[in-house]
Protein backbone atom coordinates (compact mmCIF):
# COMPACT_ATOMS: atom_id res chain seq x y z
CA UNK A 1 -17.08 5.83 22.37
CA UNK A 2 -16.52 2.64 20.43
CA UNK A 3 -16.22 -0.86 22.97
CA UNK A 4 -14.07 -3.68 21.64
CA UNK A 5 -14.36 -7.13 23.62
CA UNK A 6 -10.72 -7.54 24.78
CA UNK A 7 -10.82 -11.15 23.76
CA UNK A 8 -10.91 -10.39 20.53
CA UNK A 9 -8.53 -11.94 17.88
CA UNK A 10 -8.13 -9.27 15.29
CA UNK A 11 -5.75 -10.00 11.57
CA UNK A 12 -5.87 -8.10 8.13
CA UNK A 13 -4.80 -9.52 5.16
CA UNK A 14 -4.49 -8.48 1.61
CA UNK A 15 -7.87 -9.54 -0.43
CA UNK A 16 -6.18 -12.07 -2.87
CA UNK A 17 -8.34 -14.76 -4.63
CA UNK A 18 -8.86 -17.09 -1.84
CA UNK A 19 -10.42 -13.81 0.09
CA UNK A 20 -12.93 -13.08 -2.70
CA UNK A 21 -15.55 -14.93 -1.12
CA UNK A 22 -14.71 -12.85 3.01
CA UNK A 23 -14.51 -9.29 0.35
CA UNK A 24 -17.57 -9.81 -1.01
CA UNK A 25 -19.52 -10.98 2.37
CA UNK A 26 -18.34 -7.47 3.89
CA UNK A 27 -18.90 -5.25 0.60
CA UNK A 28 -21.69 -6.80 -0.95
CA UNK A 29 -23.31 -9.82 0.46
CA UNK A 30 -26.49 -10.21 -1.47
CA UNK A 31 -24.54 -10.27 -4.82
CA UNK A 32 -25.75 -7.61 -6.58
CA UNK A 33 -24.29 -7.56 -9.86
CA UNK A 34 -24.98 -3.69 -9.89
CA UNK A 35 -23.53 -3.30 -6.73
CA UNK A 36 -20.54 -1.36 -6.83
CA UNK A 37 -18.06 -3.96 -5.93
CA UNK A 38 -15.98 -0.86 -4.48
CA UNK A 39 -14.88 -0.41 -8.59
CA UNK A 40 -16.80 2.80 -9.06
CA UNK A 41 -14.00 5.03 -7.43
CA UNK A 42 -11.03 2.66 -9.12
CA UNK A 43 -12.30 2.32 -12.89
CA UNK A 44 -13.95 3.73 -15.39
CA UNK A 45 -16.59 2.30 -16.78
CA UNK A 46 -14.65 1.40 -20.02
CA UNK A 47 -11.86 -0.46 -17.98
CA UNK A 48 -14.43 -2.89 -16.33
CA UNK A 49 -15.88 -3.82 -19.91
CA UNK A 50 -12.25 -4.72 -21.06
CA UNK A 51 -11.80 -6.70 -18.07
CA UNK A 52 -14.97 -8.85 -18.40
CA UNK A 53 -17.68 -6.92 -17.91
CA UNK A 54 -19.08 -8.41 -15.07
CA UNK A 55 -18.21 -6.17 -12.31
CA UNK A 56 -17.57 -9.41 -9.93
CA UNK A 57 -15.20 -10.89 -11.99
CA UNK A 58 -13.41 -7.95 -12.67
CA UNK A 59 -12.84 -7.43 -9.15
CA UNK A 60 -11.57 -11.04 -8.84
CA UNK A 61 -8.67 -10.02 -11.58
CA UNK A 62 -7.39 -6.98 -9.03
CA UNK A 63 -7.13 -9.36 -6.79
CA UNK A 64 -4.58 -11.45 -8.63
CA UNK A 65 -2.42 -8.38 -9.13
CA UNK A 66 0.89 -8.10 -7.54
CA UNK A 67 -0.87 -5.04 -5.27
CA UNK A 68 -3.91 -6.76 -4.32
CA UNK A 69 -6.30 -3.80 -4.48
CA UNK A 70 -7.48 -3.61 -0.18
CA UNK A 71 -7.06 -5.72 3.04
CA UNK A 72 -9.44 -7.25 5.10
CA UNK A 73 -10.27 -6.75 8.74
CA UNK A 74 -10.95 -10.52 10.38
CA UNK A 75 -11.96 -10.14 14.25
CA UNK A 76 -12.27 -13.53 15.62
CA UNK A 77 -11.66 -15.36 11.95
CA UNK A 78 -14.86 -13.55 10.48
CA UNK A 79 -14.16 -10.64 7.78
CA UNK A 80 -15.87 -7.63 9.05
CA UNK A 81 -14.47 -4.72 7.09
CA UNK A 82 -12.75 -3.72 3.74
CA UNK A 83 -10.32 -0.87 3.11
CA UNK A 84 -9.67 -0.18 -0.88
CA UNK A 85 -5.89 1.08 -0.78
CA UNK A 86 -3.49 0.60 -3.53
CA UNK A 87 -0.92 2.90 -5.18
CA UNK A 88 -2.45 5.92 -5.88
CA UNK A 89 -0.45 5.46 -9.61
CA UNK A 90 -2.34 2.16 -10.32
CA UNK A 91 -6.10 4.06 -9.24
CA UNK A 92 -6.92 5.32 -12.49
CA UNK A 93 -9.54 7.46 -11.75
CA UNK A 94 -7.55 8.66 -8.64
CA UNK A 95 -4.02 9.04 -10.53
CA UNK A 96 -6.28 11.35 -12.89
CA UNK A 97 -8.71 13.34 -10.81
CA UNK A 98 -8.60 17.28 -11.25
CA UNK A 99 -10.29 17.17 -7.96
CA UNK A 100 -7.69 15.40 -5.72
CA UNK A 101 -4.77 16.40 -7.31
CA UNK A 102 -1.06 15.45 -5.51
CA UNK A 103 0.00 17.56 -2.83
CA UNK A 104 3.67 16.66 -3.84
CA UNK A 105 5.93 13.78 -6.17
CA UNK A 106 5.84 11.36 -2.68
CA UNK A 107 4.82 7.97 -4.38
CA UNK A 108 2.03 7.66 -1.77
CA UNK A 109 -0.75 4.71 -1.82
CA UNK A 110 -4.14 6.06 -0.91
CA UNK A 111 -7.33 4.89 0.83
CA UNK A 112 -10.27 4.95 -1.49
CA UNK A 113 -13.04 3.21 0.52
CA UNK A 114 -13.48 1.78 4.26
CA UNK A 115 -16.49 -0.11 5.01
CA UNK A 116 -17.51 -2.21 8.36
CA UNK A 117 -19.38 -4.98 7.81
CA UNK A 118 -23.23 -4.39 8.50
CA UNK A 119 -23.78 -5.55 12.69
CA UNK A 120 -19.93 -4.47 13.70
CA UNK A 121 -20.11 -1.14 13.45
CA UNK A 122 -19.52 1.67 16.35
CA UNK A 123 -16.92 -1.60 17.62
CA UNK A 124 -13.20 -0.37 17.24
CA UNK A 125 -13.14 -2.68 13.57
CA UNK A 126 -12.03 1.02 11.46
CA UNK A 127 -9.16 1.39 13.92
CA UNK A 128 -8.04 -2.15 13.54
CA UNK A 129 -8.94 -1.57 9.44
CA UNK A 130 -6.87 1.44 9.09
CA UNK A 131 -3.75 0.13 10.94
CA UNK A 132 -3.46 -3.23 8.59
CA UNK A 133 -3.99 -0.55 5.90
CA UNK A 134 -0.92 1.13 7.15
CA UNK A 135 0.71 -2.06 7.64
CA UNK A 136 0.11 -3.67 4.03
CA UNK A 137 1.02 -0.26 2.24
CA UNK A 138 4.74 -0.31 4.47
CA UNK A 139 5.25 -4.06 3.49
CA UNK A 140 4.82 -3.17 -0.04
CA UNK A 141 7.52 -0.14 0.36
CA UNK A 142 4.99 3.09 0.24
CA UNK A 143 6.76 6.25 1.60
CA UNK A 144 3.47 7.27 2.57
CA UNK A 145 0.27 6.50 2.75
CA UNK A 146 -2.98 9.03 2.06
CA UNK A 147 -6.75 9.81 2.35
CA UNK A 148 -9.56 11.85 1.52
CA UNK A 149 -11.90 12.18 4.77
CA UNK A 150 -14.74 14.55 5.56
CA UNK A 151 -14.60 16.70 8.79
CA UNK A 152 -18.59 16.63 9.40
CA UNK A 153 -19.84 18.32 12.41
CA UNK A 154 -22.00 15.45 13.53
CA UNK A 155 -22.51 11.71 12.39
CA UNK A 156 -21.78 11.31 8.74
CA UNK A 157 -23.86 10.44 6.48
CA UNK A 158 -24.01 6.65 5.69
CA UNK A 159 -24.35 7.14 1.96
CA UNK A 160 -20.91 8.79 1.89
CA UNK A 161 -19.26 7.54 5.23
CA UNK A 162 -17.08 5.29 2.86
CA UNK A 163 -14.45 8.37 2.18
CA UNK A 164 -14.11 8.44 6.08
CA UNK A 165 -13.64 10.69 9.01
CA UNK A 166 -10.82 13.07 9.54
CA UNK A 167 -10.99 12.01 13.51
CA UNK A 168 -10.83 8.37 12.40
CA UNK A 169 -7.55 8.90 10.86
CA UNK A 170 -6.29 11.48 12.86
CA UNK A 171 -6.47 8.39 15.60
CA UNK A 172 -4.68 6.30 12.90
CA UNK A 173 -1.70 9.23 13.08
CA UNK A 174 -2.76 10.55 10.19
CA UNK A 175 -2.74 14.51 9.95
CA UNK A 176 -4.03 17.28 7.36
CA UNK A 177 -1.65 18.23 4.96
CA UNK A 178 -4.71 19.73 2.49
CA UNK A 179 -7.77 20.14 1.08
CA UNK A 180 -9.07 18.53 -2.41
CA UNK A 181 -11.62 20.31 -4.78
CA UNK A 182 -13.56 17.22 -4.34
CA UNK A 183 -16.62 17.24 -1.51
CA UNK A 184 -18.76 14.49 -0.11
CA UNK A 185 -21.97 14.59 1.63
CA UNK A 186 -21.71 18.56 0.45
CA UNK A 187 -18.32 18.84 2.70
CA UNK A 188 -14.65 19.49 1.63
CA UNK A 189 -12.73 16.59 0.87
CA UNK A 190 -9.40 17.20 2.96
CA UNK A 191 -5.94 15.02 2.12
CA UNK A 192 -4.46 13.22 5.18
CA UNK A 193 -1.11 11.62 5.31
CA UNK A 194 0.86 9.36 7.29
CA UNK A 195 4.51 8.70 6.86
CA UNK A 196 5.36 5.10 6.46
């Protein structure tokens, strides 16, 4: 059972430029360059070169796009989690995966990545994550908005807990509408979906 102090201020924004600094404290705060900089599931390795190369800067130019490419979870003013979420048409890894293939021509934006912030996990921040998630996606018109969680029988496993639980949605009102060729952590990958 997670605890969340009720005092708690919580607000998620979209990561645009004057965020970079709050994104990269939750995602990668020592600054390693090889660090994925949550680009590894959103480009190919060829797009990141064209952009500049440096995997930092690169992410700094998503976040000067019209659909800043995630939202950040602030609980008390300090950023402690990340959710990657975008149109699923401007992932282009996602938008061409034989593995997660559309269940259907719904426009959706989907989740690629959710991470809490190293010392606030196991304390409500995915819930408040997911819902700004929700809430950024609707203010930018999405139909619907998607995932691709793991159903494991026990704790995840941290190397792959970034794709997510199906309970974690499911308490974001997200249900199962099917199941991708793709696994994580050796489990199915299912697709989840919330109406917007």
């Amino acid at each position: 059972m997670t605890e969340t102090a009720p005092s708690s201020q919580w607000q998620t924004f979209p990561v645009t430029p004057d965020r970079f600094k709050d994104f990269a404290d939750v995602i990668n705060p020592t600054r390693r360059e090889p660090h994925c900089w949550c680009l590894s599931h959103r480009l190919r390795a060829k797009d990141i070169k064209e952009l500049g190369g440096d995997r930092a800067t690169v992410m700094r130019k998503l976040c000067e796009r019209k659909n800043p490419p995630g939202v950040l979870t602030y609980r008390d003013g300090e950023p402690v989690g990340w959710c990657s979420v975008g149109p699923r048409a401007e992932i282009p890894l996602l938008a061409a995966s034989k593995l997660i293939r559309p269940v259907d021509d719904v426009p959706v934006w989907s989740i690629i990545c959710i991470v809490v912030r190293s010392g606030h996990r196991r304390q409500g921040v995915s819930a408040h994550l997911l819902e700004g998630a929700v809430k950024y996606a609707a203010s930018r018109g999405a139909p619907a908005i998607e995932a691709h969680p793991v159903d494991p029988p026990g704790r995840m496993d941290t190397t792959m807990a970034f794709v997510g639980t199906k309970a974690m949605f499911e308490l974001a009102g997200f249900r199962v509408i099917g199941t991708t060729d793709a696994v994580a952590s050796r489990m199915p990958r299912l697709i989840m979906r919330r109406e917007l």
